[in-house]
Structures are given as structure tokens and as C-alpha cells.
Protein backbone atom coordinates (compact mmCIF):
# COMPACT_ATOMS: atom_id res chain seq x y z
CA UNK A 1 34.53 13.24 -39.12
CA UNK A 2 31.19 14.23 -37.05
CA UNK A 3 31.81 16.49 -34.40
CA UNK A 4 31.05 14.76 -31.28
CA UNK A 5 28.55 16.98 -29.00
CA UNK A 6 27.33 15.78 -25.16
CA UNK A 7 24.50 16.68 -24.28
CA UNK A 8 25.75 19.69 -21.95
CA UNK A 9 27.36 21.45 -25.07
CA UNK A 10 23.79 20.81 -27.09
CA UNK A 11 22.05 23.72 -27.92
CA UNK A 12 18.51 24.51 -26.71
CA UNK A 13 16.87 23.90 -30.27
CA UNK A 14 18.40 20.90 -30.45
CA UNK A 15 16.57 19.53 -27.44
CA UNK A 16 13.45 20.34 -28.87
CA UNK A 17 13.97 18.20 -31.79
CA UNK A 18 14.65 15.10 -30.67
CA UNK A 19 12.21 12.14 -31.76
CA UNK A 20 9.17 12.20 -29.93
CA UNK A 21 9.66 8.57 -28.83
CA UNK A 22 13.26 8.86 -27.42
CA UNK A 23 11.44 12.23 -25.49
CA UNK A 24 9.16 9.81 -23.99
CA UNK A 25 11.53 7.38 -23.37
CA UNK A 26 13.60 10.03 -21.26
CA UNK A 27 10.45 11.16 -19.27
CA UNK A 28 9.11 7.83 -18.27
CA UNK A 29 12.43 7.24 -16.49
CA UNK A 30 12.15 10.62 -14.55
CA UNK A 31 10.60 10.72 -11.16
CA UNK A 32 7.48 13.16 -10.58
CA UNK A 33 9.26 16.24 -9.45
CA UNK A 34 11.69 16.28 -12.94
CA UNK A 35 9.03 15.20 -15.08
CA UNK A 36 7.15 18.53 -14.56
CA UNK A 37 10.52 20.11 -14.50
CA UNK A 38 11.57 18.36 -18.22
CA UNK A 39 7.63 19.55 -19.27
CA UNK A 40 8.71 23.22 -19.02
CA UNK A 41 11.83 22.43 -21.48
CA UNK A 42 9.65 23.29 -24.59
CA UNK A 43 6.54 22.85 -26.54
CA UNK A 44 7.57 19.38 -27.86
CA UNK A 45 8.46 18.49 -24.64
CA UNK A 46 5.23 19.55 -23.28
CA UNK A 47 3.62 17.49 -26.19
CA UNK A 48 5.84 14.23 -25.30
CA UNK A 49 4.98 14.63 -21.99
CA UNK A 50 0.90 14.37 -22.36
CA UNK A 51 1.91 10.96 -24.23
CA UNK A 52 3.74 9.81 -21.21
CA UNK A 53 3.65 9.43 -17.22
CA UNK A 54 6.11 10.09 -14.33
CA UNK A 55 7.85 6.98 -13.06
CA UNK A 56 5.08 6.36 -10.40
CA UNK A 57 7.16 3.75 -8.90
CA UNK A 58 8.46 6.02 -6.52
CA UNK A 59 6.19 5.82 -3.08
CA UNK A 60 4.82 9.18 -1.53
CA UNK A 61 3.10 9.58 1.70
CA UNK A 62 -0.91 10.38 2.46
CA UNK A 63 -1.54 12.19 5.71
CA UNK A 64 -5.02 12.63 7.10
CA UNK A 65 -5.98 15.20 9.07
CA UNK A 66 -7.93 15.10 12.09
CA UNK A 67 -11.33 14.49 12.21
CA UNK A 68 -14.42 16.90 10.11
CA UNK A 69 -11.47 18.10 7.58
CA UNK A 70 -12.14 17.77 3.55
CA UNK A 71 -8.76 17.42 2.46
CA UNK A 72 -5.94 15.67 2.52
CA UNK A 73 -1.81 16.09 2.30
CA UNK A 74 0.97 14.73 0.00
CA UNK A 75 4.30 14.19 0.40
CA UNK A 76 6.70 13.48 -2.13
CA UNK A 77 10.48 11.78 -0.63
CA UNK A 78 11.68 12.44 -4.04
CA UNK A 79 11.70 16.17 -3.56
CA UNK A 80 15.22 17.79 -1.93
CA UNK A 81 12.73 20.62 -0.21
CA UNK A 82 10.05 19.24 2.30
CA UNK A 83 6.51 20.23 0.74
CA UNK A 84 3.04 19.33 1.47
CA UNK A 85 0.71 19.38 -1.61
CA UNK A 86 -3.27 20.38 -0.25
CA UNK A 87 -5.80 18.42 -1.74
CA UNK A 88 -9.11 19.91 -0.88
CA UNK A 89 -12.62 20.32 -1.50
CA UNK A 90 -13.14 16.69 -1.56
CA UNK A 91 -16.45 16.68 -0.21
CA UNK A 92 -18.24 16.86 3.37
CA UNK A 93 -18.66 13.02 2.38
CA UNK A 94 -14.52 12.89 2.99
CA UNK A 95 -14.66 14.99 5.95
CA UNK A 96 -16.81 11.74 7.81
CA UNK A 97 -15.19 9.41 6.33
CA UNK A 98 -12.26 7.06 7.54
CA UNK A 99 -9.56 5.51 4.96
CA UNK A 100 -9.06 1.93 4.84
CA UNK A 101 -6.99 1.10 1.55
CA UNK A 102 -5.11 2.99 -1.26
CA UNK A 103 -4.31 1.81 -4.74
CA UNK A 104 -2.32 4.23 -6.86
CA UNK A 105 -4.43 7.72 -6.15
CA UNK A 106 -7.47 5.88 -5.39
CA UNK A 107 -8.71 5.32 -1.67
CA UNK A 108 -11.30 2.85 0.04
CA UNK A 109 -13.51 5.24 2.18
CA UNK A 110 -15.71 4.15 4.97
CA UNK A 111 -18.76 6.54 6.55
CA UNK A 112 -17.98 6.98 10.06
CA UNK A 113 -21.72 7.28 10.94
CA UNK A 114 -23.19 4.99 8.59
CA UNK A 115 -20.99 1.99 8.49
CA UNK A 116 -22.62 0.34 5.79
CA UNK A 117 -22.11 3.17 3.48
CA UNK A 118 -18.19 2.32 1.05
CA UNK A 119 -17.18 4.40 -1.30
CA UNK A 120 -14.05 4.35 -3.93
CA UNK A 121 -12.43 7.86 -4.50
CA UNK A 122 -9.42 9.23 -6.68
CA UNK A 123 -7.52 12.02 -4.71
CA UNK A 124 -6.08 13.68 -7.59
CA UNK A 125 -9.57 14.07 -10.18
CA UNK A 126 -11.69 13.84 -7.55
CA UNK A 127 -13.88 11.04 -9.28
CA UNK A 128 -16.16 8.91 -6.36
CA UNK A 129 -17.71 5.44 -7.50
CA UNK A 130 -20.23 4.80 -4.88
CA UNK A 131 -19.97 1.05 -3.53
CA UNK A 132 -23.10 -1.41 -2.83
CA UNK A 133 -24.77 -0.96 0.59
CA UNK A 134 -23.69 -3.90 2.62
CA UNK A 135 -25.74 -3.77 5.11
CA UNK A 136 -29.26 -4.73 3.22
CA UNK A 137 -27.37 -7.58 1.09
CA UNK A 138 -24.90 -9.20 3.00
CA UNK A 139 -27.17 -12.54 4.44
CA UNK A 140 -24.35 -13.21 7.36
CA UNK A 141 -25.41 -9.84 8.82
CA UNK A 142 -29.24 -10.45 9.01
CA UNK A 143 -28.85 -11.94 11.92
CA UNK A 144 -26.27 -10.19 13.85
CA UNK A 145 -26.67 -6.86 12.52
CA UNK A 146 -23.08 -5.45 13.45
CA UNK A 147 -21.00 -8.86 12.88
CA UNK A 148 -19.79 -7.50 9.50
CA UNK A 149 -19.86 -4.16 10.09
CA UNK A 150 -17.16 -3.98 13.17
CA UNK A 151 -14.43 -6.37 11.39
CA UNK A 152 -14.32 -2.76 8.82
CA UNK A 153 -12.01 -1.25 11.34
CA UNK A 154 -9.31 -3.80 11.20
CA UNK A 155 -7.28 -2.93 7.98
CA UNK A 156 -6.34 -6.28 7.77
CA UNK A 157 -8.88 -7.71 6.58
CA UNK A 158 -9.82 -5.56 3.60
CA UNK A 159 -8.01 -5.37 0.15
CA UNK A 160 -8.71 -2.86 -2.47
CA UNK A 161 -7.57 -2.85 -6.13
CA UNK A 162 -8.05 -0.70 -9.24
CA UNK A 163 -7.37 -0.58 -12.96
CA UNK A 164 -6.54 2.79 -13.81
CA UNK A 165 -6.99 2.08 -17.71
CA UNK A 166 -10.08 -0.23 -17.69
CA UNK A 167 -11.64 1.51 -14.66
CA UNK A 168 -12.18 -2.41 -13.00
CA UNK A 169 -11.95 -3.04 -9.39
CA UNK A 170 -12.58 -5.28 -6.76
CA UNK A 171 -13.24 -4.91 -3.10
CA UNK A 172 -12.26 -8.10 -0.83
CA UNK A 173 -12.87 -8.42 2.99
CA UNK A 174 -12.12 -11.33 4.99
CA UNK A 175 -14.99 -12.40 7.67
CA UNK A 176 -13.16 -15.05 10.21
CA UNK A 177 -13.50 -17.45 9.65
CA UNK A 178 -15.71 -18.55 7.15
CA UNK A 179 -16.33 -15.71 4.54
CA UNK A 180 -14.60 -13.50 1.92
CA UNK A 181 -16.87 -10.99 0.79
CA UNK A 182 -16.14 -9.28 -2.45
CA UNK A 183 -17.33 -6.45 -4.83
CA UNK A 184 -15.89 -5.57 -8.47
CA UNK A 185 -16.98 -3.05 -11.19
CA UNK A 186 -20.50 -4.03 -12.30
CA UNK A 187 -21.65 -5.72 -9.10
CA UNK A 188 -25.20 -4.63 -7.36
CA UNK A 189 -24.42 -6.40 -4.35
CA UNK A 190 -21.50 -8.32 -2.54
CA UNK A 191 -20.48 -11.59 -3.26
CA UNK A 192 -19.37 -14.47 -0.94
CA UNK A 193 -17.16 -17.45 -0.76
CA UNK A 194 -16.64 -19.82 1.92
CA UNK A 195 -13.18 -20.13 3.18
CA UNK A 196 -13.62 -22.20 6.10
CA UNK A 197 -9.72 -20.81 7.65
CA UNK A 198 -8.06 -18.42 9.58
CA UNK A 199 -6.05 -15.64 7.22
CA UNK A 200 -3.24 -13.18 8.95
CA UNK A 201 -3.26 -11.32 5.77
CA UNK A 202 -3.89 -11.03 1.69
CA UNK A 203 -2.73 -9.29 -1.43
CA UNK A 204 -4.22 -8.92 -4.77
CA UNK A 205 -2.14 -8.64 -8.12
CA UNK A 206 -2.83 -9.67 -11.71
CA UNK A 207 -6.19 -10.75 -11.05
CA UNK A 208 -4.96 -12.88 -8.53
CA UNK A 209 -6.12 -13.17 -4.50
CA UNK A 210 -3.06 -13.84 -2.24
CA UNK A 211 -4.21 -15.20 0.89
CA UNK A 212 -1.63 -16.15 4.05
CA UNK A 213 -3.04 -17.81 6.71
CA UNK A 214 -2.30 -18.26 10.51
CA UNK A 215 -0.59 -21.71 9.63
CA UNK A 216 1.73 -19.90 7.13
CA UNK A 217 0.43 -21.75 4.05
CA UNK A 218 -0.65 -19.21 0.95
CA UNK A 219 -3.16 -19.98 -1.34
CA UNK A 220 -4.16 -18.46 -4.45
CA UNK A 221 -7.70 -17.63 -5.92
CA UNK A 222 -7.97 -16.46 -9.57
CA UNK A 223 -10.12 -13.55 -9.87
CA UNK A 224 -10.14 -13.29 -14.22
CA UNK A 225 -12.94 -15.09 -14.47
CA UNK A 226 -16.63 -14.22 -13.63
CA UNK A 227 -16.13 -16.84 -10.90
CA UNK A 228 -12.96 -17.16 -8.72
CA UNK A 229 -11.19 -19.97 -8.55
CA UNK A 230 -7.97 -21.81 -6.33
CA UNK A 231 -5.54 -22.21 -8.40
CA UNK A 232 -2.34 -22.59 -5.79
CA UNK A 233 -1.79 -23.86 -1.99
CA UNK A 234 1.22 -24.28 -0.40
CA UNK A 235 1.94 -27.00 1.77
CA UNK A 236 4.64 -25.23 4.72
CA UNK A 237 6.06 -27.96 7.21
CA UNK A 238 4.98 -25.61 10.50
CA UNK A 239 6.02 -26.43 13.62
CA UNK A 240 3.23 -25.90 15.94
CA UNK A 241 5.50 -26.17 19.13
CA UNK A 242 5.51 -22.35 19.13
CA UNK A 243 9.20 -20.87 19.78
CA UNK A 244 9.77 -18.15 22.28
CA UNK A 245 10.29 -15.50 19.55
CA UNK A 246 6.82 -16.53 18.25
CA UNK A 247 4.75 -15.22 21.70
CA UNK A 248 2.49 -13.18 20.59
CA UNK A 249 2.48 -10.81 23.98
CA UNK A 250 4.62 -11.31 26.90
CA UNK A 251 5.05 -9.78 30.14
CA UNK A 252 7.80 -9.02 32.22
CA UNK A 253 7.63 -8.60 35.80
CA UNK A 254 7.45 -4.82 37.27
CA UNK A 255 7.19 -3.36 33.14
CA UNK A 256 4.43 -3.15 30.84
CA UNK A 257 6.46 -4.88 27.97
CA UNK A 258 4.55 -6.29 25.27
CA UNK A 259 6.19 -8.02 22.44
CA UNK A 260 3.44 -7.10 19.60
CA UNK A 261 4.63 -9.20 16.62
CA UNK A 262 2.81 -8.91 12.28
CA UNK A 263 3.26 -10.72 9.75
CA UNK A 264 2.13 -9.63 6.35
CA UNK A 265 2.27 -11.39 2.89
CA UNK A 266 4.04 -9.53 0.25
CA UNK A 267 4.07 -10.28 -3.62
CA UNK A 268 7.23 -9.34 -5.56
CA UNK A 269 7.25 -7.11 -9.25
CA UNK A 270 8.58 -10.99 -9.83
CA UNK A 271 5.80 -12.83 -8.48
CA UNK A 272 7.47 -14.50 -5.78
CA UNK A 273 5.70 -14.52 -2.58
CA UNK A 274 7.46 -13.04 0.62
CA UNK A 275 6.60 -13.36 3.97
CA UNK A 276 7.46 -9.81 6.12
CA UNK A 277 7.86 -10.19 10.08
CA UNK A 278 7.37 -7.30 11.78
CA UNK A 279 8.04 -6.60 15.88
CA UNK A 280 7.56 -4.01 18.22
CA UNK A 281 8.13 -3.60 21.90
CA UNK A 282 4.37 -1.84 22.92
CA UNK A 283 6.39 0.66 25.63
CA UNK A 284 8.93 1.84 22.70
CA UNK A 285 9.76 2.75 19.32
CA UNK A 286 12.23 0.33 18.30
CA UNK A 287 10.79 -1.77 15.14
CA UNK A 288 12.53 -4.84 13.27
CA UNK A 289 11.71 -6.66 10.62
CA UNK A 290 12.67 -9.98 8.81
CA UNK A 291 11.90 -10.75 5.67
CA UNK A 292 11.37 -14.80 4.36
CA UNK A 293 10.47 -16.11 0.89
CA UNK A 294 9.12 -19.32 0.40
CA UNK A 295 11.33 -22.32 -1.30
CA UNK A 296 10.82 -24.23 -4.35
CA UNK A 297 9.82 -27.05 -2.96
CA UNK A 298 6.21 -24.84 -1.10
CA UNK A 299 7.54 -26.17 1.92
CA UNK A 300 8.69 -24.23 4.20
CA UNK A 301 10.15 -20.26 4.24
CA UNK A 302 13.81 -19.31 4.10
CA UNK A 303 14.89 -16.12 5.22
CA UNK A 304 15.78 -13.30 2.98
CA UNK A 305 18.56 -10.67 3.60
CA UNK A 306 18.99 -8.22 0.48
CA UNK A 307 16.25 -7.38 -1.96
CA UNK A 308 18.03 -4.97 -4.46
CA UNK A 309 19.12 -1.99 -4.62
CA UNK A 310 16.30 -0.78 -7.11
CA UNK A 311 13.50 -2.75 -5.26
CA UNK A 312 11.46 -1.80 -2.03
CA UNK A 313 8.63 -3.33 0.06
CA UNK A 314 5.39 -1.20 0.14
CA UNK A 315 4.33 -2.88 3.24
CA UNK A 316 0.55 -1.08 3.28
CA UNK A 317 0.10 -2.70 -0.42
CA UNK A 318 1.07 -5.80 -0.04
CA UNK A 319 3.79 -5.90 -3.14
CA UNK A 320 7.43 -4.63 -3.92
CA UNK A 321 8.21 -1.56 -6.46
CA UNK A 322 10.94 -1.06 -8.79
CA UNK A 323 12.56 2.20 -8.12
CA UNK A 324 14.58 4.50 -10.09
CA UNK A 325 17.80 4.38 -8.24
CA UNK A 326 18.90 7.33 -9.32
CA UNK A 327 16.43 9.61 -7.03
CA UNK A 328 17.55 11.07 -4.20
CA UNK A 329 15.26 10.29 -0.86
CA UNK A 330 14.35 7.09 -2.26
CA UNK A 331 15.73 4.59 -0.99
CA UNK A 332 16.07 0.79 -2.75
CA UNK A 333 16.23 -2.40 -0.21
CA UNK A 334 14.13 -1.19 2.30
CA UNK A 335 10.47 -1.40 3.50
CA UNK A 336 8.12 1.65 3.88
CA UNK A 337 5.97 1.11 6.54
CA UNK A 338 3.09 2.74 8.37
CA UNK A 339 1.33 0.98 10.66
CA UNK A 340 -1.46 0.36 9.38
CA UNK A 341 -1.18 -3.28 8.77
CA UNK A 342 -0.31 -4.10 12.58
CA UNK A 343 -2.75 -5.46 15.16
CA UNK A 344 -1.63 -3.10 18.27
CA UNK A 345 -4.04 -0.40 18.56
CA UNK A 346 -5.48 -1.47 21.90
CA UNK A 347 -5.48 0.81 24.82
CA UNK A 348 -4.15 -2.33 26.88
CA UNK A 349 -0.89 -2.19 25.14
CA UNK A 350 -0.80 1.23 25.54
CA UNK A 351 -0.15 1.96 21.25
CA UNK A 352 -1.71 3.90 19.00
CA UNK A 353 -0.82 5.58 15.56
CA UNK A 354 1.43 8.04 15.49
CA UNK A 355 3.82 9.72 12.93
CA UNK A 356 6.57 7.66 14.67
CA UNK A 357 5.35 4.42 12.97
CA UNK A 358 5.87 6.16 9.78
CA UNK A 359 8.91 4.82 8.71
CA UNK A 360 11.94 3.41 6.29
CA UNK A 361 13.55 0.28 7.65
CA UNK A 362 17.09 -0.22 5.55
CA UNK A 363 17.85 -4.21 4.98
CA UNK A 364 21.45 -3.15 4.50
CA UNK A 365 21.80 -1.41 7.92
CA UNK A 366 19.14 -2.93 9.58
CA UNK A 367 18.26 0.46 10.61
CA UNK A 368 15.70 2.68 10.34
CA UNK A 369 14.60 5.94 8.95
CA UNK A 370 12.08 8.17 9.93
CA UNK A 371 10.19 11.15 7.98
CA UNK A 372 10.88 14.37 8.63
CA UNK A 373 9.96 15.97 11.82
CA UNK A 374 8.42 18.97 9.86
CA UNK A 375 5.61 16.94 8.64
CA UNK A 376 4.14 16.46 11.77
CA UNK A 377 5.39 19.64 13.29
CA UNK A 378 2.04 21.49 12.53
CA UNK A 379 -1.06 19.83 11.93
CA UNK A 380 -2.75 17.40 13.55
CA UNK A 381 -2.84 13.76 11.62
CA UNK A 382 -5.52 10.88 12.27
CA UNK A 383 -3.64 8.53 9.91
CA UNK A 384 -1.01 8.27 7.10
CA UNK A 385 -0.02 5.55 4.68
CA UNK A 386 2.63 4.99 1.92
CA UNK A 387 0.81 4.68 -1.86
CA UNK A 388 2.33 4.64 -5.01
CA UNK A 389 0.46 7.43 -7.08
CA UNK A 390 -1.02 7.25 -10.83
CA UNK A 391 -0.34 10.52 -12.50
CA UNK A 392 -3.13 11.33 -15.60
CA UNK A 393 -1.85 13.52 -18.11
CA UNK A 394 -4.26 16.29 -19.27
């Protein structure tokens, strides 16, 4: 009979001649930390692995620095040691420039002096695609020169996609409450479709534009095609009596409380559509969220306790991720959240960013988890976001 070896007792040759595709089945299931661990093994490894990617599933965490700095900060949960990984020398064109949306290592950057001036750039190859000006195209602005330009600090309103193997992408901003404005690869100018609604929030996947609005209804526009297209609307039975635990702000006699209350559309690995509630009390730090889905029928949302173990909201994206469940410091039927989808940066409510809105809320426990101190510890941060990162292989 064969002698029977595991793969503890196998000796270091025989690693390196496995088949090349069971290699880079074993490394696509490996989070980003092991997979440059398992590209050390040996040469064939190393050759597998240029053939393969991390499982970029796995969210990190972005962290701007304050104001006039070129570079940014990484942060990997996977990783049992707390490290920051430096990206720098981005440009002075980074250093004046404010972040509205990630997609995989790509970010949507903004000019803080000129307004009108978008740019796409990838924080890991440094590659910049230069966006059209808006402010000589858009027609809605000719009028009132700074109507467009001031709805560019809500992050709300904008959406940002990217196709890391065909290089597409599309920009998508939401004017209330008559426009979207849009951009994709190709474009000399923005394009613009009337709406004629008020939208809470919106989410792009597989070519598809995910829009919620105020009335809780979604509908659909198919981007494939050189013009867009409705191809879904829901039809949600909402109760316009507005319930108690639907007031937007409230006040309470002798306290500043302020019930500050999001809600953000999320699209599953699945396809289903979710609906994500999200409240805060303005004078603390005390978050919850509920989670609905919507029903067969498109009429009307049913609430949604337990997402799976191996699946997790990316609340800044819009969509769900499967994870590898096997990785510490990831953690499966939660939501990462940061923030920056949430209307309460107002001085009135007395709320800004800070690292304390970084967070993990567990569906399970209904509790949350917060970075690590450490991160915040030393430097100075502007902003931070969760992203799920592409990794090119060299």
C-alpha cells in the first residue's frame, strides 16, 4: 500500500512540486499577509503566485492624514501585529486634494482649491486618470456657478466604480432633485439624466445603478449600454404617518440630544438588495444598526438578523464581501463602517469625524468593535474609510 503522508510530514521538495494549478488554487484562498508569506516558499511558488492574487475580499482601512500631506496609510485587520503601510510620494496634486470614493485601490479625488478639477487615482501603482472639467460643461451650473460644485462635499451623493481588468469606469453624482450626472472611460464631458426624485443613497454593481430614494422604493438603471436605461422599480407600501423612531432630530429638554438617523442601500455578492439603518445619539458614541431586505413581492422591507458567517457589509461601498472565515481579525456577519456615508457633520449637532466612527458592528452580539487605539495614537487623520484592495502581481 501507499504510504500515507500529511502535509506536516511532507518534505520541502515536495512542496515545490505540486501542480501549478492546485498552487494557485491554495494561494487564491490565502489572505494578503500569507500570500506573500506562501510567495517566499520557493521559486515555483513565487511563479504560481505572479499567476494569482490574494483573496482581496478581506477589507483594510485608508487613513488620511491631515491636511498638505502626500501620502497616505494602510491598515490590514488580517495582520496579528498592528502595522501601518506608508504610501507616499503621491503627488503635491494628493496633498490638496480631498477623497470622496474608493473602489478596490482606486480613489475619487477632489481639488480643494479648484473644485471643478476630479481626478481618479490608484494608491498602490500610482496611476492618475485625469477626469473632465465640470465646471465649463455641466449646463445646470451656467447659471448658478457653485450649485454643482458644493453638493461634491456630501459623499452621498457621489458613486465611483472601476474595472481593474478593462480599465472602464464611471463617475455618478446625484444633483437633487432633478439630475444624475455621470462620466465613464472615453467621455470628454459629463453626461446627464433627469431623475425628477429625491435619492437617500445609490450603489453601482455589474453595470448596474442602484438608486434608493427618500420613499424607500429602489430603482435600477442599466449602465451596459452606451445609453442607460430603467430596467427595475420597486413599488414599497410606505407609510407616510412617520413613527417616532423615524424623527429625523429630536430634542430633549435641558440636553443637546439629537437622534441623527442613515439609511444606506446595500447590494449583496447575491444580488439582493438590503436596506442598512444606521443611528446615532449626536452627544455620544453609541451606534446601532438594523439591517432590512426587501420581499418578493417589491413591497415592502422585512428585517434581517444574521447575514453569514463568511459575509460582511462594506457600508462605504455600498455591497457585501465574502470573507475567508478562516482569518483572524476578520470578522463575518458584521458591518464595517466609517462614517462617511452619514449626514451629521454639522457644527449644530455638535459631530464630526473622528477615529471613533471607525468601527465593526457584530449582528450576532449586536455589539460593536472598534480599531485599535494605536492607529490613532500618533498622527493626525482628516478621514478614513474601509476599501477592499486589488493586489497586481508584478
Amino acid at each position: 500500500m501507499p504510504q500515507v503522508v500529511s502535509c506536516g510530514e511532507m518534505e520541502p521538495s515536495m512542496w515545490s512540486k505540486l501542480p501549478s494549478d492546485l498552487m494557485r488554487l491554495v494561494l487564491e484562498l490565502l489572505g494578503f499577509a500569507d500570500f506573500q508569506r506562501a510567495k517566499s516558499v520557493c521559486s515555483s511558488w513565487r511563479y504560481a503566485s505572479k499567476q494569482s492574487s490574494p483573496n482581496n475580499q478581506n477589507p483594510w482601512l485608508i487613513l488620511f492624514p491631515e491636511k498638505g500631506k502626500d501620502h497616505c496609510l494602510l491598515f490590514n485587520p488580517e495582520e496579528k501585529e498592528v502595522k501601518l503601510y506608508r504610501i507616499q510620494n503621491l503627488g503635491v496634486d494628493f496633498a490638496n486634494s480631498n477623497c470622496l470614493a474608493t473602489y478596490g485601490s482606486w480613489l475619487l479625488m477632489q481639488d480643494d482649491h479648484q473644485y471643478n478639477i476630479l481626478y481618479i487615482l490608484n494608491i498602490l501603482t500610482c496611476e492618475k486618470i485625469d477626469l473632465p472639467s465640470m465646471k465649463s460643461q455641466l449646463s445646470i451650473v451656467e447659471t448658478i456657478d457653485d450649485m454643482f460644485l458644493v453638493k461634491l462635499d456630501n459623499n452621498r451623493d457621489v458613486l465611483f466604480w472601476f474595472d481593474e481588468k478593462t480599465k472602464d469606469y464611471v463617475v455618478i453624482w446625484i444633483i437633487q432633485p432633478r439630475f444624475l450626472v455621470y462620466s465613464r472611460k472615453g467621455d470628454k464631458f459629463w453626461k446627464q439624466i433627469e431623475i425628477f426624485d429625491f435619492y437617500d443613497d445609490m450603489v453601482y454593481k455589474d453595470h448596474k445603478l442602484y438608486l434608493y430614494s427618500w420613499s424607500r422604493d429602489v430603482k435600477v438603471l442599466d449602465f451596459s449600454q452606451d445609453i442607460p436605461r430603467q430596467v427595475f422599480e420597486s413599488q414599497v407600501n410606505y407609510d407616510y404617518s412617520r413613527k417616532p423612531e423615524d424623527v429625523f432630530y429630536y430634542d430633549a429638554p435641558l440636553h443637546l440630544w439629537k437622534k441623527i438617523k442613515t439609511e444606506n442601500l446595500v447590494v449583496r455578492v447575491t444580488g439582493e438588495v438590503l436596506r442598512v439603518k444606521s443611528i446615532v445619539l449626536g452627544n455620544s458614541d453609541v451606534w446601532s444598526f438594523r439591517i432590512y431586505k426587501m420581499d418578493s413581492s417589491n413591497s415592502k422591507w422585512e428585517k434581517l438578523d444574521y447575514l453569514g458567517e463568511e459575509e460582511a457589509i462594506i457600508l462605504d461601498l455600498g455591497i457585501t464581501v465574502r470573507l475567508a472565515n478562516t482569518i483572524q481579525g476578520v470578522n463575518g456577519n458584521s458591518i464595517y463602517f466609517s462614517g462617511n456615508h452619514n449626514n451629521y457633520c454639522d457644527s449644530d449637532l455638535g459631530r464630526f469625524w473622528n477615529e471613533k466612527d471607525i468601527l465593526i458592528f457584530n449582528l450576532g452580539t449586536q455589539e460593536i468593535e472598534r480599531s485599535h487605539p494605536s492607529l490613532f495614537s500618533s498622527i493626525q487623520l482628516s478621514n478614513a474609510r474601509w476599501f477592499v484592495p486589488n493586489f497586481i502581481q508584478m
